[in-house]
Protein backbone atom coordinates (compact mmCIF):
# COMPACT_ATOMS: atom_id res chain seq x y z
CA UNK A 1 0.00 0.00 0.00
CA UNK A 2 1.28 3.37 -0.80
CA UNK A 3 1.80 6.35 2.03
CA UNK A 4 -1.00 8.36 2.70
CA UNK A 5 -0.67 12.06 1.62
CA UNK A 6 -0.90 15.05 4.47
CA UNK A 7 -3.20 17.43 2.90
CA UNK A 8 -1.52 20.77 2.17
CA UNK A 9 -3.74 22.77 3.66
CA UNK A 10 -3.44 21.68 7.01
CA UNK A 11 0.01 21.39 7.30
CA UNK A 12 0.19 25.08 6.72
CA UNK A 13 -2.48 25.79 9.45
CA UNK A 14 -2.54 23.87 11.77
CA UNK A 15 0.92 22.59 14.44
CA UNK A 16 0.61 19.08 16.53
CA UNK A 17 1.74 19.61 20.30
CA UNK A 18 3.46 17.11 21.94
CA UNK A 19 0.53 16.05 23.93
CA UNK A 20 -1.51 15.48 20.48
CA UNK A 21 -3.72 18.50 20.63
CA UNK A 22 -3.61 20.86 17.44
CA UNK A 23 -2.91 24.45 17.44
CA UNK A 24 -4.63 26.39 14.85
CA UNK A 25 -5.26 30.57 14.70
CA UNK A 26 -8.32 32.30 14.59
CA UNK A 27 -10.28 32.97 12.05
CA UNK A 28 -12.16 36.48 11.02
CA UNK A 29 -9.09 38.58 11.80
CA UNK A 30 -7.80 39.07 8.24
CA UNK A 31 -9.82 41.82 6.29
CA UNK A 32 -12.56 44.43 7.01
CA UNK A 33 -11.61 45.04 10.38
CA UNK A 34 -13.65 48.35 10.85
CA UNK A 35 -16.83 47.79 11.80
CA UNK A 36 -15.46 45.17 14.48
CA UNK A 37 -14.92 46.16 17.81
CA UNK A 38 -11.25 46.58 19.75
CA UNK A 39 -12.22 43.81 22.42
CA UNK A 40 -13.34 41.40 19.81
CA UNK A 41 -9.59 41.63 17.50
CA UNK A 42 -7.66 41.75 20.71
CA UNK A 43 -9.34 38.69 21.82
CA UNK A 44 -8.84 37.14 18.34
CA UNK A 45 -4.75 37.36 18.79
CA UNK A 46 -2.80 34.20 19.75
CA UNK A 47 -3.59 30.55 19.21
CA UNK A 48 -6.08 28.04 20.23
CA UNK A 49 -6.77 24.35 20.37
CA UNK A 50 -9.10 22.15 17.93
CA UNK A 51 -12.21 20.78 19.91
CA UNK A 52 -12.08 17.22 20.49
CA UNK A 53 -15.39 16.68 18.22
CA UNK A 54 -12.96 17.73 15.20
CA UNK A 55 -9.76 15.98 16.39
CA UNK A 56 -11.29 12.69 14.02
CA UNK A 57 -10.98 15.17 10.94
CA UNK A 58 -7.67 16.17 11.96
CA UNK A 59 -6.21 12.20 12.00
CA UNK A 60 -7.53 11.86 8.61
CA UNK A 61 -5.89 15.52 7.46
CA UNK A 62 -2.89 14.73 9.17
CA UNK A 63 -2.16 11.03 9.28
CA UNK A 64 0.67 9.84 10.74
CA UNK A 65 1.22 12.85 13.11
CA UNK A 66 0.65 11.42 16.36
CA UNK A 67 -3.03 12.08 16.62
């Protein structure tokens, strides 16, 4: 059987910890940031984790990662 293939797209978004969580960054911080409000960018800085519900998804994005 041939090597399954890490899709591109997540290898460029998202990181695996150590502990097998995923890091990804937020989303809705890239364009029209006018009408939103200063709390709601500052609170869109930094990193977070992938819910477990979406950690299946990830194993089949990422395979062989340590998921």
């Amino acid at each position: 059987m041939p090597k399954m293939k890490t899709k591109s797209a997540s290898k460029k978004r998202f990181r695996v910890r150590p502990g097998g969580t995923v890091k990804r960054g937020h989303a809705f911080k890239r364009h029209i940031l006018t009408k939103k409000t200063t709390k709601n960018k500052r609170q869109l800085r930094g990193t977070a984790t992938v819910h477990e519900t979406n950690m299946g998804h990830m194993a089949q994005m990422l395979p062989g990662r340590g998921i």
